[in-house]
Every structure is written in structure tokens, then in C-alpha cells.
N, C-alpha and C. Protein backbone atom coordinates (compact mmCIF):
# COMPACT_ATOMS: atom_id res chain seq x y z
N UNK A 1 7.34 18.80 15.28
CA UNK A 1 8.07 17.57 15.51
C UNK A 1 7.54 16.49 14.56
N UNK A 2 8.71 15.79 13.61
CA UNK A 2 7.79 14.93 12.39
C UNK A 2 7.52 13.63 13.69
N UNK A 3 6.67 12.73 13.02
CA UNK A 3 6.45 11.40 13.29
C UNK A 3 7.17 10.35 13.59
N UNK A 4 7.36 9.26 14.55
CA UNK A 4 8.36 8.81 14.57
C UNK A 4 8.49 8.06 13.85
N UNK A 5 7.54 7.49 13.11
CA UNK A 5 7.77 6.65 11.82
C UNK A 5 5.72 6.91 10.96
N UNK A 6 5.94 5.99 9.91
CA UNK A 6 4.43 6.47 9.54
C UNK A 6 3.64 4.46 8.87
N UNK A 7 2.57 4.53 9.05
CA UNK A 7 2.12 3.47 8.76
C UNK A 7 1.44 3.70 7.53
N UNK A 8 2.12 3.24 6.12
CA UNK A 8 1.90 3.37 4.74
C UNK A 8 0.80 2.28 4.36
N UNK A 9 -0.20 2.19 3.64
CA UNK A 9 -0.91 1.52 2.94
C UNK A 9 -1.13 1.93 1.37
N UNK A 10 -0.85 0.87 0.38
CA UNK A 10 -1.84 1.40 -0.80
C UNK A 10 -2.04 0.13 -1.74
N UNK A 11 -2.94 0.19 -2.54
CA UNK A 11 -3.70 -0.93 -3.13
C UNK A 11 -3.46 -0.73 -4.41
N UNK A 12 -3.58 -2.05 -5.30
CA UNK A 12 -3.43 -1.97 -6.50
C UNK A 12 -4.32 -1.15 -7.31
N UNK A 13 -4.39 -1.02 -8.35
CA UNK A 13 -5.58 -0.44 -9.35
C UNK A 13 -6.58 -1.23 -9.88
N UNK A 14 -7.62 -0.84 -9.26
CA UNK A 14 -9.55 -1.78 -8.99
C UNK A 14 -9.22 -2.49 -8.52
N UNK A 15 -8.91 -2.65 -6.88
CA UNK A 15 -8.80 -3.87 -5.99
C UNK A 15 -10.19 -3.26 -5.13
N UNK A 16 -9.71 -1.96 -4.71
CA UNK A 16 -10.89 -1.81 -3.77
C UNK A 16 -11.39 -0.92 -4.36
N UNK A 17 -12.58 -1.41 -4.64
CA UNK A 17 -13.48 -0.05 -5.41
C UNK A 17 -14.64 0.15 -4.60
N UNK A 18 -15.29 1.44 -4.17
CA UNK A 18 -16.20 2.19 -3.32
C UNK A 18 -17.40 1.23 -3.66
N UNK A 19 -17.88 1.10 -2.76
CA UNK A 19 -19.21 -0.04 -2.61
C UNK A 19 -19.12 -1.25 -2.17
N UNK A 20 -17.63 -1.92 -2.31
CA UNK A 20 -17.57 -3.27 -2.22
C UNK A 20 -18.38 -3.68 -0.83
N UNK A 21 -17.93 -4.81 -1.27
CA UNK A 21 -18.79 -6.09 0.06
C UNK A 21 -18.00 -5.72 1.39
N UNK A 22 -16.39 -5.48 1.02
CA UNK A 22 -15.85 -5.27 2.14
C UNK A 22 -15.68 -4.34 2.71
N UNK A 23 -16.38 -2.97 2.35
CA UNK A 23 -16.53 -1.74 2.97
C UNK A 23 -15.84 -0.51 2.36
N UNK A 24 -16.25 0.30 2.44
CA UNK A 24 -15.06 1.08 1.89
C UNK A 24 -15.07 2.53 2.65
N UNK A 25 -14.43 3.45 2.19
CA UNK A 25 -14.06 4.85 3.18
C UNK A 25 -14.72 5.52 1.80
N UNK A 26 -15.20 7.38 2.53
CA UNK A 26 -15.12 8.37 2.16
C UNK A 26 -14.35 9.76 3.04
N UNK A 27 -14.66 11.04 2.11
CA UNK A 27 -13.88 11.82 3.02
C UNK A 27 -14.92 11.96 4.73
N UNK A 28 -16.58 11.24 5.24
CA UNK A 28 -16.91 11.28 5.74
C UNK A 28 -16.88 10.50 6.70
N UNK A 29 -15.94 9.01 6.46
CA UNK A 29 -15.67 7.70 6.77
C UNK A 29 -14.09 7.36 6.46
N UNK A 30 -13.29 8.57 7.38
CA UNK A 30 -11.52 8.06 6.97
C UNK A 30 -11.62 7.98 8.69
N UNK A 31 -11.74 8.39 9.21
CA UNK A 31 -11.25 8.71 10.88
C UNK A 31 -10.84 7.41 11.46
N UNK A 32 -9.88 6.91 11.60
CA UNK A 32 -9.53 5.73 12.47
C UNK A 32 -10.69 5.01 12.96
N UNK A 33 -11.04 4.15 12.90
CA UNK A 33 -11.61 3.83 13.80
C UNK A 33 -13.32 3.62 13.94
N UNK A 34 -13.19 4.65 12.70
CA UNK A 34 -14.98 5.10 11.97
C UNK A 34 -15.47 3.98 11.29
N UNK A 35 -16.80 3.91 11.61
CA UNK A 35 -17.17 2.66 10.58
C UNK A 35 -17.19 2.98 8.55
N UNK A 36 -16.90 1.52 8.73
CA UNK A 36 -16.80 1.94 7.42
C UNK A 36 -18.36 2.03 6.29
N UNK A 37 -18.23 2.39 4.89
CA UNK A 37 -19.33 2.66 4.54
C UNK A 37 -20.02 1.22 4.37
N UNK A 38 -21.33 1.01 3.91
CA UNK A 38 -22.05 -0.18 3.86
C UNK A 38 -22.26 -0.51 2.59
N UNK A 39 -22.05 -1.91 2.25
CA UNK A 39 -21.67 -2.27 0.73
C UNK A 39 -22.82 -1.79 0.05
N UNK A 40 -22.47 -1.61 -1.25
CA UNK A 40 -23.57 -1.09 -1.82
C UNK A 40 -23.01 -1.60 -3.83
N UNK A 41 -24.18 -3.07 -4.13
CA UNK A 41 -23.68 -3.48 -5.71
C UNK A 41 -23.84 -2.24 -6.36
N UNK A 42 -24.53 -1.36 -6.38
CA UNK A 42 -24.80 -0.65 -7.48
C UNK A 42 -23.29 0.54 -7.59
N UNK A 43 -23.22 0.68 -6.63
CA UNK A 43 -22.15 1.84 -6.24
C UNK A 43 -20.69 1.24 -6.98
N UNK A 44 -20.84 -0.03 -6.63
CA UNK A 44 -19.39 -1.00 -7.07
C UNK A 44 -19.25 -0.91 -8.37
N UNK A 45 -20.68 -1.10 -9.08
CA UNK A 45 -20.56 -1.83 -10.28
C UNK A 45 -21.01 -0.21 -11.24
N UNK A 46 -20.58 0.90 -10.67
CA UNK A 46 -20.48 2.01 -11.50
C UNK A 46 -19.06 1.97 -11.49
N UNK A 47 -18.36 1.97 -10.35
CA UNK A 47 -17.23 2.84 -10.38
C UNK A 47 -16.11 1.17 -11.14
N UNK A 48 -16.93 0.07 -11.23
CA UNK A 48 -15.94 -0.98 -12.35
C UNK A 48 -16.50 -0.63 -13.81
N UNK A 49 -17.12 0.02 -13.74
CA UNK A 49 -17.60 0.31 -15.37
C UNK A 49 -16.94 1.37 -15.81
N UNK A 50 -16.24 2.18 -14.84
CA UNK A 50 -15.20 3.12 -15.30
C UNK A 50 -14.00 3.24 -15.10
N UNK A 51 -13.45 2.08 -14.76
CA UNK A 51 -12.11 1.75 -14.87
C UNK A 51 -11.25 1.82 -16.01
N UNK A 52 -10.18 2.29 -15.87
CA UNK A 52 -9.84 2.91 -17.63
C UNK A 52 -9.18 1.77 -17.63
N UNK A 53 -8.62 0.44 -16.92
CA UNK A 53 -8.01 -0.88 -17.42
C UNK A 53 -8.38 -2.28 -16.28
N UNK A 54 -7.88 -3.21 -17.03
CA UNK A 54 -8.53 -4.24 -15.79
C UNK A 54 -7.66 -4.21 -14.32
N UNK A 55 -8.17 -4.48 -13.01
CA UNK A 55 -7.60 -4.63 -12.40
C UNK A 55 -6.26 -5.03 -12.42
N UNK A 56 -5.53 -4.56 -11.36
CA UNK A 56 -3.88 -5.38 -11.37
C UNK A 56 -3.83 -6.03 -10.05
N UNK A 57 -3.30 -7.53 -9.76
CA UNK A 57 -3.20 -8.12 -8.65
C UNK A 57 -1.77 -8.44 -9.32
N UNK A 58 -0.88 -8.42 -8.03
CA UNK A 58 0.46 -8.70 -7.80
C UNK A 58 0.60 -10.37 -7.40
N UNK A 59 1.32 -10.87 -8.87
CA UNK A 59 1.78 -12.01 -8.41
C UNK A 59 3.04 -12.13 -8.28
N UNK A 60 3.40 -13.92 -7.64
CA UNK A 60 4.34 -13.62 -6.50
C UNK A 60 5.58 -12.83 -7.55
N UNK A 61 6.27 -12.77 -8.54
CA UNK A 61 7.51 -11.67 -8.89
C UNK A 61 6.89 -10.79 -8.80
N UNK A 62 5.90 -10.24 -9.00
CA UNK A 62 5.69 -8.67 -8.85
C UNK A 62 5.44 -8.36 -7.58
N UNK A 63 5.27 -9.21 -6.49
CA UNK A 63 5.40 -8.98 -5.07
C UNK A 63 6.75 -8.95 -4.08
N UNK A 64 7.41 -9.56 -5.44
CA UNK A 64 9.33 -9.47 -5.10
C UNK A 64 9.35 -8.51 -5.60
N UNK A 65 9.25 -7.95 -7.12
CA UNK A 65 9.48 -6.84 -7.11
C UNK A 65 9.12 -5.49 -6.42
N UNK A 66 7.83 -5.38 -5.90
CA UNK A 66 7.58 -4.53 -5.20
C UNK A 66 8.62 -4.11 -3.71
N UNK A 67 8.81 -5.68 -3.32
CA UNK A 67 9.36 -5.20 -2.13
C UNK A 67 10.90 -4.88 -1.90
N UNK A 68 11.51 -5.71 -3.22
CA UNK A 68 13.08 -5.12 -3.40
C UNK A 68 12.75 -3.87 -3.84
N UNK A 69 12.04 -3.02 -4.72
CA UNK A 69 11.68 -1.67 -4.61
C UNK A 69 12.07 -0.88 -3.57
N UNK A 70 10.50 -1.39 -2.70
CA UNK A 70 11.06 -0.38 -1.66
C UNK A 70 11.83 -0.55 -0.87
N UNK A 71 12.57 -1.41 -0.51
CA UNK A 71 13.96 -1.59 0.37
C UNK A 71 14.99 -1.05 -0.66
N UNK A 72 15.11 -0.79 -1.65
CA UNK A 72 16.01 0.09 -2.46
C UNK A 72 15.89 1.81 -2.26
N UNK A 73 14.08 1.82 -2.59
CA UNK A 73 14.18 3.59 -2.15
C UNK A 73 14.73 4.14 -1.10
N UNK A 74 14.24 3.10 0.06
CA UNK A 74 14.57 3.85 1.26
C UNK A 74 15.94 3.73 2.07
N UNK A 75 16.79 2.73 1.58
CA UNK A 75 18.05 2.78 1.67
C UNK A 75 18.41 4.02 1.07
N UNK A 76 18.10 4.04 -0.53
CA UNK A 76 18.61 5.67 -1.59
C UNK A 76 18.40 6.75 -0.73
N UNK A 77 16.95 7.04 -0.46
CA UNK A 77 16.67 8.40 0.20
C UNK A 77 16.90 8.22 1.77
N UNK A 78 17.54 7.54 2.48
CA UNK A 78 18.13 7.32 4.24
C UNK A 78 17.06 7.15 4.38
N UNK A 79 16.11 6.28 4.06
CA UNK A 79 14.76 6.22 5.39
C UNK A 79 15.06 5.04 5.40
N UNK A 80 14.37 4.55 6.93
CA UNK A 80 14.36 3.25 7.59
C UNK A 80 13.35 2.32 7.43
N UNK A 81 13.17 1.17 6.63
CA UNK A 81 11.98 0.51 6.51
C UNK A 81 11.85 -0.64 8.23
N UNK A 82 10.87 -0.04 8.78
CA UNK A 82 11.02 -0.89 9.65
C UNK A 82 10.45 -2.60 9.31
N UNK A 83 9.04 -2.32 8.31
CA UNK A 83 8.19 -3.60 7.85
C UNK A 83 7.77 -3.72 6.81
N UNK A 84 7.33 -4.33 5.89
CA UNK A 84 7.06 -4.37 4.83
C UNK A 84 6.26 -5.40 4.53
N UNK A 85 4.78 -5.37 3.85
CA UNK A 85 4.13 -6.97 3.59
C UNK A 85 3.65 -6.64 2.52
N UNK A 86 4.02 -7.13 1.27
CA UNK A 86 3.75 -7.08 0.33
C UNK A 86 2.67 -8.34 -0.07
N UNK A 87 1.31 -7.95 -0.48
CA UNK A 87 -0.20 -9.23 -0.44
C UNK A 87 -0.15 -8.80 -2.14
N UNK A 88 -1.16 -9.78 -2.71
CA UNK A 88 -1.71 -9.40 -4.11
C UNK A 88 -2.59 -8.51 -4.37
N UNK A 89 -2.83 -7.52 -3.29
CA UNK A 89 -3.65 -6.11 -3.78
C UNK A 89 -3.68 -5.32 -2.78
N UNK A 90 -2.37 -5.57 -1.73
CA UNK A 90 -1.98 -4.54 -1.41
C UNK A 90 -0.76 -4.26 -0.89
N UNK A 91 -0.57 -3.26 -0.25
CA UNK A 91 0.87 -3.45 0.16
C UNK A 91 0.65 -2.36 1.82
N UNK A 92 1.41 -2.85 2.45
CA UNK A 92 1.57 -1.87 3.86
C UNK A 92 3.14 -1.72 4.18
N UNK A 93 3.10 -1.24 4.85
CA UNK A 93 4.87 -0.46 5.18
C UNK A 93 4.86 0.06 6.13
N UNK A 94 5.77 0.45 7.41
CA UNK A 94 6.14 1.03 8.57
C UNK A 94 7.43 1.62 7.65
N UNK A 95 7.36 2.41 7.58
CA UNK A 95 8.92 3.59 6.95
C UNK A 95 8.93 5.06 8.53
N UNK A 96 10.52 4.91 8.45
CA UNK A 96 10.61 6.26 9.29
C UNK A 96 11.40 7.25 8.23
N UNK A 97 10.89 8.65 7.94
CA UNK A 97 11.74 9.39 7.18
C UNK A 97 11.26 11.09 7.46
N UNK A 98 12.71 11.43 7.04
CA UNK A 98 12.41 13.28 7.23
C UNK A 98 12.22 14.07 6.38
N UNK A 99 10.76 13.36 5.57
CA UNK A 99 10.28 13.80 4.80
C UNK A 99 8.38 13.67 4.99
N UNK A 100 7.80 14.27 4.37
CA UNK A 100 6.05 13.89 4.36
C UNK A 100 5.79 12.13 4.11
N UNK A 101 4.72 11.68 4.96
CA UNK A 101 4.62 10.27 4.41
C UNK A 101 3.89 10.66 2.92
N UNK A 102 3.09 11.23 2.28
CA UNK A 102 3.04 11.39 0.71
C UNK A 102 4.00 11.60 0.07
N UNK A 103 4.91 11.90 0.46
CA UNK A 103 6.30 11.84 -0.52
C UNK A 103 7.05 10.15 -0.24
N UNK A 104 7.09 9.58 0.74
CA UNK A 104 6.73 8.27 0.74
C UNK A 104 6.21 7.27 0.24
N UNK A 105 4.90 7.35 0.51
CA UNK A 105 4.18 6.64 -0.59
C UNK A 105 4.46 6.97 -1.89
N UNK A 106 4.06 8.33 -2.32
CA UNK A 106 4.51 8.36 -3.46
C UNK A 106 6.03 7.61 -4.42
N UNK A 107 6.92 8.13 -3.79
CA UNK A 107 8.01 7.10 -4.46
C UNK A 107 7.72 6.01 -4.74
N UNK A 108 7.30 5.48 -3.20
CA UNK A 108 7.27 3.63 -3.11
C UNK A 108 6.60 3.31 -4.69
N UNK A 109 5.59 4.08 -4.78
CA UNK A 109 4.40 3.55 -5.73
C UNK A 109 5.60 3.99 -7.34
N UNK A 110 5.79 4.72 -7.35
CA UNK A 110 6.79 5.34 -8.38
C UNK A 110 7.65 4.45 -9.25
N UNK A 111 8.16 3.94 -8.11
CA UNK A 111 9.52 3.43 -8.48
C UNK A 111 9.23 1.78 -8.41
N UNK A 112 8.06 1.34 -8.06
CA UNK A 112 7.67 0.33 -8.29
C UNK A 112 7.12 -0.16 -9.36
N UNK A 113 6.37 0.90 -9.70
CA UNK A 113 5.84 1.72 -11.74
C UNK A 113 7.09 0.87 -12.55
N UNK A 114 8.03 1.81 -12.03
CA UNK A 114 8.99 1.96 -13.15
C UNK A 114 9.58 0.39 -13.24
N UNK A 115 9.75 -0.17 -12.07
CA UNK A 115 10.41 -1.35 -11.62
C UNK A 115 9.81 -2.51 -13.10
N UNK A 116 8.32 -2.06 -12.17
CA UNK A 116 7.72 -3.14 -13.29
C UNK A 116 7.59 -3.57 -15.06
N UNK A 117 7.49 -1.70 -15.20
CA UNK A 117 8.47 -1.60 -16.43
C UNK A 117 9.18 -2.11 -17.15
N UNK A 118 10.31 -2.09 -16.88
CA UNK A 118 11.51 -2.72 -16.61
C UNK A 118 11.42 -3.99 -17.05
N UNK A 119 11.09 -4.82 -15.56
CA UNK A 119 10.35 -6.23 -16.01
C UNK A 119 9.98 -6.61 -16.66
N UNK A 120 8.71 -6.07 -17.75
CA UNK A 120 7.72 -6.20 -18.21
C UNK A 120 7.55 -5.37 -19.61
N UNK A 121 8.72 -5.14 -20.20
CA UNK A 121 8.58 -3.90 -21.25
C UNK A 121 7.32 -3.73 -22.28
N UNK A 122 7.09 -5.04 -23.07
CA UNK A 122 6.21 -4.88 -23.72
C UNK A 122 4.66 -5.13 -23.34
N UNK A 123 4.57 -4.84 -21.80
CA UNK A 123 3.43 -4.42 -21.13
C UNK A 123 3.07 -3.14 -21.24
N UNK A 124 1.20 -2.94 -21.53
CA UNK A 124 0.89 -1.71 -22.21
C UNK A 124 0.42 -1.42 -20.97
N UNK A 125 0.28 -1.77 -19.96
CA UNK A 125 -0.53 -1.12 -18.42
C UNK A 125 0.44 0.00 -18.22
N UNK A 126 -1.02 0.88 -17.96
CA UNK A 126 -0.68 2.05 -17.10
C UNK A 126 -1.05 2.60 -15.79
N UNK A 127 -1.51 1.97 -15.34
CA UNK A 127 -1.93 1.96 -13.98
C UNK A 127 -1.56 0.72 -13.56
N UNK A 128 -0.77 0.74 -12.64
CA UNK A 128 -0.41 -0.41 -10.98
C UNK A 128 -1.32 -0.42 -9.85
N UNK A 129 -1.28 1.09 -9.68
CA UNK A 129 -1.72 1.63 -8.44
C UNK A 129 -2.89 2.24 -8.35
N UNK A 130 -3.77 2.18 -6.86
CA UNK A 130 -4.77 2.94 -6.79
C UNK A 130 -4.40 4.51 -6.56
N UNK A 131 -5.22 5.39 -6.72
CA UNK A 131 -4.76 6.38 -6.57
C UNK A 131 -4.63 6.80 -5.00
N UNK A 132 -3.41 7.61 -4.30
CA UNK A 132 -3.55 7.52 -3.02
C UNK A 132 -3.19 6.96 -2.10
N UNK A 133 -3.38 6.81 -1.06
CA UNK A 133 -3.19 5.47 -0.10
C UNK A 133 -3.33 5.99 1.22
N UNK A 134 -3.48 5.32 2.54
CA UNK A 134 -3.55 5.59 3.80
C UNK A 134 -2.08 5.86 4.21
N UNK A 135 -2.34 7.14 4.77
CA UNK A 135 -0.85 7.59 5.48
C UNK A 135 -0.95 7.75 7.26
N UNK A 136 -1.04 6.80 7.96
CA UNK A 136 -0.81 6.60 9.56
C UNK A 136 0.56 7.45 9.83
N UNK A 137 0.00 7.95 10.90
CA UNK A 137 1.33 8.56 11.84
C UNK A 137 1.45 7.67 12.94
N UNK A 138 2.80 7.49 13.26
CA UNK A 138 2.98 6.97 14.18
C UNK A 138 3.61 7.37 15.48
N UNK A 139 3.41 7.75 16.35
CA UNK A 139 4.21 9.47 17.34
C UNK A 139 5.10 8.97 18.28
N UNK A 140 5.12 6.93 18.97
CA UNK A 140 5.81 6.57 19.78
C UNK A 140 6.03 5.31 19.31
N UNK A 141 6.56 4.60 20.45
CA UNK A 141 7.50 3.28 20.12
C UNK A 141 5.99 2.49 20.17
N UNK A 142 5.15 2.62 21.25
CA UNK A 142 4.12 1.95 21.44
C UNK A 142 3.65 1.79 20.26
N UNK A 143 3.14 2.67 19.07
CA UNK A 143 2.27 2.66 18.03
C UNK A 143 3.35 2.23 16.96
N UNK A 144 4.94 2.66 17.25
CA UNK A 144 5.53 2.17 15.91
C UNK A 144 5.12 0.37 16.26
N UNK A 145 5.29 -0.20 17.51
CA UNK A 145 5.12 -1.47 16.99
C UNK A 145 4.47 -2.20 17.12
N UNK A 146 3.31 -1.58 17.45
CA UNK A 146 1.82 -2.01 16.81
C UNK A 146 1.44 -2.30 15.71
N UNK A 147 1.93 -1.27 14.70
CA UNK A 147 2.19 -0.99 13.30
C UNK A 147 2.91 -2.28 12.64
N UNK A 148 4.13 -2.42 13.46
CA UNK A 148 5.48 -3.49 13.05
C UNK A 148 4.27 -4.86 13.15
N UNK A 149 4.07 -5.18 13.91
CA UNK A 149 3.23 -6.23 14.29
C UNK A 149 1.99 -6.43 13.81
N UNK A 150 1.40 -5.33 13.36
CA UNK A 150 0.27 -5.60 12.16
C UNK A 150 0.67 -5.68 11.41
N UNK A 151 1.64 -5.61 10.79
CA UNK A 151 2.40 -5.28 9.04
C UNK A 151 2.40 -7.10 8.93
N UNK A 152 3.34 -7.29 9.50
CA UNK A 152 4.25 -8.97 9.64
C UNK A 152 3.25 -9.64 10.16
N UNK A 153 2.01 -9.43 11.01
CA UNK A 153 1.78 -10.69 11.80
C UNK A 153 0.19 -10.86 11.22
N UNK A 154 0.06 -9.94 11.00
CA UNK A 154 -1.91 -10.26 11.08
C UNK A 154 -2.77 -9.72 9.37
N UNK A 155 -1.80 -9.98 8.41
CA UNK A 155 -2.26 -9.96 7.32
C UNK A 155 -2.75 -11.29 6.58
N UNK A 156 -2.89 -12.48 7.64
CA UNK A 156 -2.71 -13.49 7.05
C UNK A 156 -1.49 -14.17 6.58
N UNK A 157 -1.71 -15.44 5.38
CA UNK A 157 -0.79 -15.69 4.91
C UNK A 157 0.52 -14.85 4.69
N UNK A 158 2.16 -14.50 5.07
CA UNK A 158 2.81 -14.12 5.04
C UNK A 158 3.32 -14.39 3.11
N UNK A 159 3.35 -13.50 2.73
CA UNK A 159 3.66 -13.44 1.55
C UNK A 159 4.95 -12.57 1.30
N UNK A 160 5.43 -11.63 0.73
CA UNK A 160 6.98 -10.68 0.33
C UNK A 160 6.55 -9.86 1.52
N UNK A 161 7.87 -10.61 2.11
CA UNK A 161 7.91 -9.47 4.12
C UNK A 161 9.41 -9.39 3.79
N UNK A 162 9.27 -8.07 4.82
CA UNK A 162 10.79 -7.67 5.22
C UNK A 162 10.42 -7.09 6.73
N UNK A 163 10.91 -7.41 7.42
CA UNK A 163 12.00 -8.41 7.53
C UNK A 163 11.35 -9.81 7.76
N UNK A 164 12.00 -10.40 6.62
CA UNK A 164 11.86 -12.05 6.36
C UNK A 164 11.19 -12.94 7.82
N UNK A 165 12.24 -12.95 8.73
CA UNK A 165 12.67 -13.82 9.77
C UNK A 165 12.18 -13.65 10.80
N UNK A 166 10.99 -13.01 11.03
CA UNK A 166 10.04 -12.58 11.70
C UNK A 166 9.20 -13.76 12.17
């Protein structure tokens, strides 16, 4: 039985890099709920020394663009965006679809690539995105709108939301 919807996360490229101040995950530290790892400069300041370009933070058009993106994919491929909050280094999503949430994310991130592209032609970046992202399941109404309500309500400043009028 798929999910009834899935709670998408993913971050720009070198927003969150392993060590930071603000914590970060391994494959020993993903479990809901698990603490996260404990900052560590040295750890940070390897994995920014091997960044193959500078960070990307989304300003506000590229945070429009992101989010007319994905309200385009998922209209294209029938999935349902229930939420959407598009921040400057990251992005979260409630999507329902009858497909894997990695095929999900993946597009989103895809076609947001390309979007920017587009935009931006004689931009030499090749990386947007971090690699990856958190894929939440969501199995009932209870957790889809938990999800809905973290997306829209508790990211802070409201920046590129869908739905707007929230």
C-alpha cells in the first residue's frame, strides 16, 4: 500500500555541510527523531574545502522559480502538491503521488536545474542542489497534516508558499 502522501525536503548545494553548528545526520543519525550529530569546525571546514563550486542560496526569483517548478511537475505527472515552502537553502514539500518519493524529489530538483537554466543561460553553475534529500512517509490524514502545517506554518518567515493564502 503506497503512502498517503510523502514529506519532501532538499537543500541547496553547501548549505548544509556535515559538521555544521547546526547539526547534521549520518547513515547512524537519520532515524526520526535521533539526535543529531555534534558540531564539529574541523569536519565542516574539510568537507567546504571540497566543494567543487560556491554555495547556492535561492533568491527571491529563484524561489519563484523553484516553486512554479514544482507546481508545474506535479500537475504534468497527476501528483497533488498539497504544500510547498520554498526558503533560501531549502525547500520542503507535502506531494501525494503513485510513484517512489525519490522519483519525486528527483524531478522536483531536475526540472528546477533546468528551470534555472533557462533563466540564467549564461550561468556556468552546475550544481543547485545538494545531493539527495529527506523522503518522509506520510501513512494518514493525521501525519499528512502535520506535515501541511509544518511546511506553511513553522519555517519561519513565510517566503514562496503554495498554497499562498494560508
Amino acid at each position: 500500500m503506497p503512502a498517503l502522501a510523502y514529506l519532501l525536503t532538499f537543500s541547496t548545494y553547501g548549505a548544509h555541510l556535515p559538521g555544521s553548528e547546526k547539526g547534521s545526520v549520518d547513515a547512524q543519525h537519520c532515524v526520526p527523531g535521533s539526535p543529531l550529530l555534534a558540531p564539529n569546525p574541523s569536519r565542516e571546514a574539510w568537507w567546504r574545502a571540497h566543494l567543487k563550486e560556491r554555495p547556492w542560496k535561492l533568491d527571491l526569483e529563484a524561489r519563484r522559480i523553484t516553486l512554479e517548478t514544482i507546481q508545474c511537475v506535479c500537475a504534468h505527472r497527476a501528483w497533488i502538491a498539497h504544500a510547498i515552502h520554498v526558503r533560501t537553502n531549502h525547500v520542503h514539500a507535502v506531494i501525494s503521488g503513485e510513484v517512489a518519493p525519490e522519483r519525486i524529489l528527483s524531478d522536483c530538483k531536475a526540472y528546477a536545474t533546468r528551470a534555472f537554466r533557462r533563466a540564467s543561460p549564461g550561468t556556468q553553475r552546475r550544481r543547485y542542489w545538494a545531493d539527495h534529500g529527506s523522503t518522509r512517509y506520510l501513512w494518514n490524514e493525521v501525519s499528512l497534516r502535520a506535515a501541511i502545517d509544518y511546511v506553511l506554518h513553522a519555517q519561519g518567515e513565510r517566503m514562496a508558499c503554495y498554497p499562498d493564502s494560508e
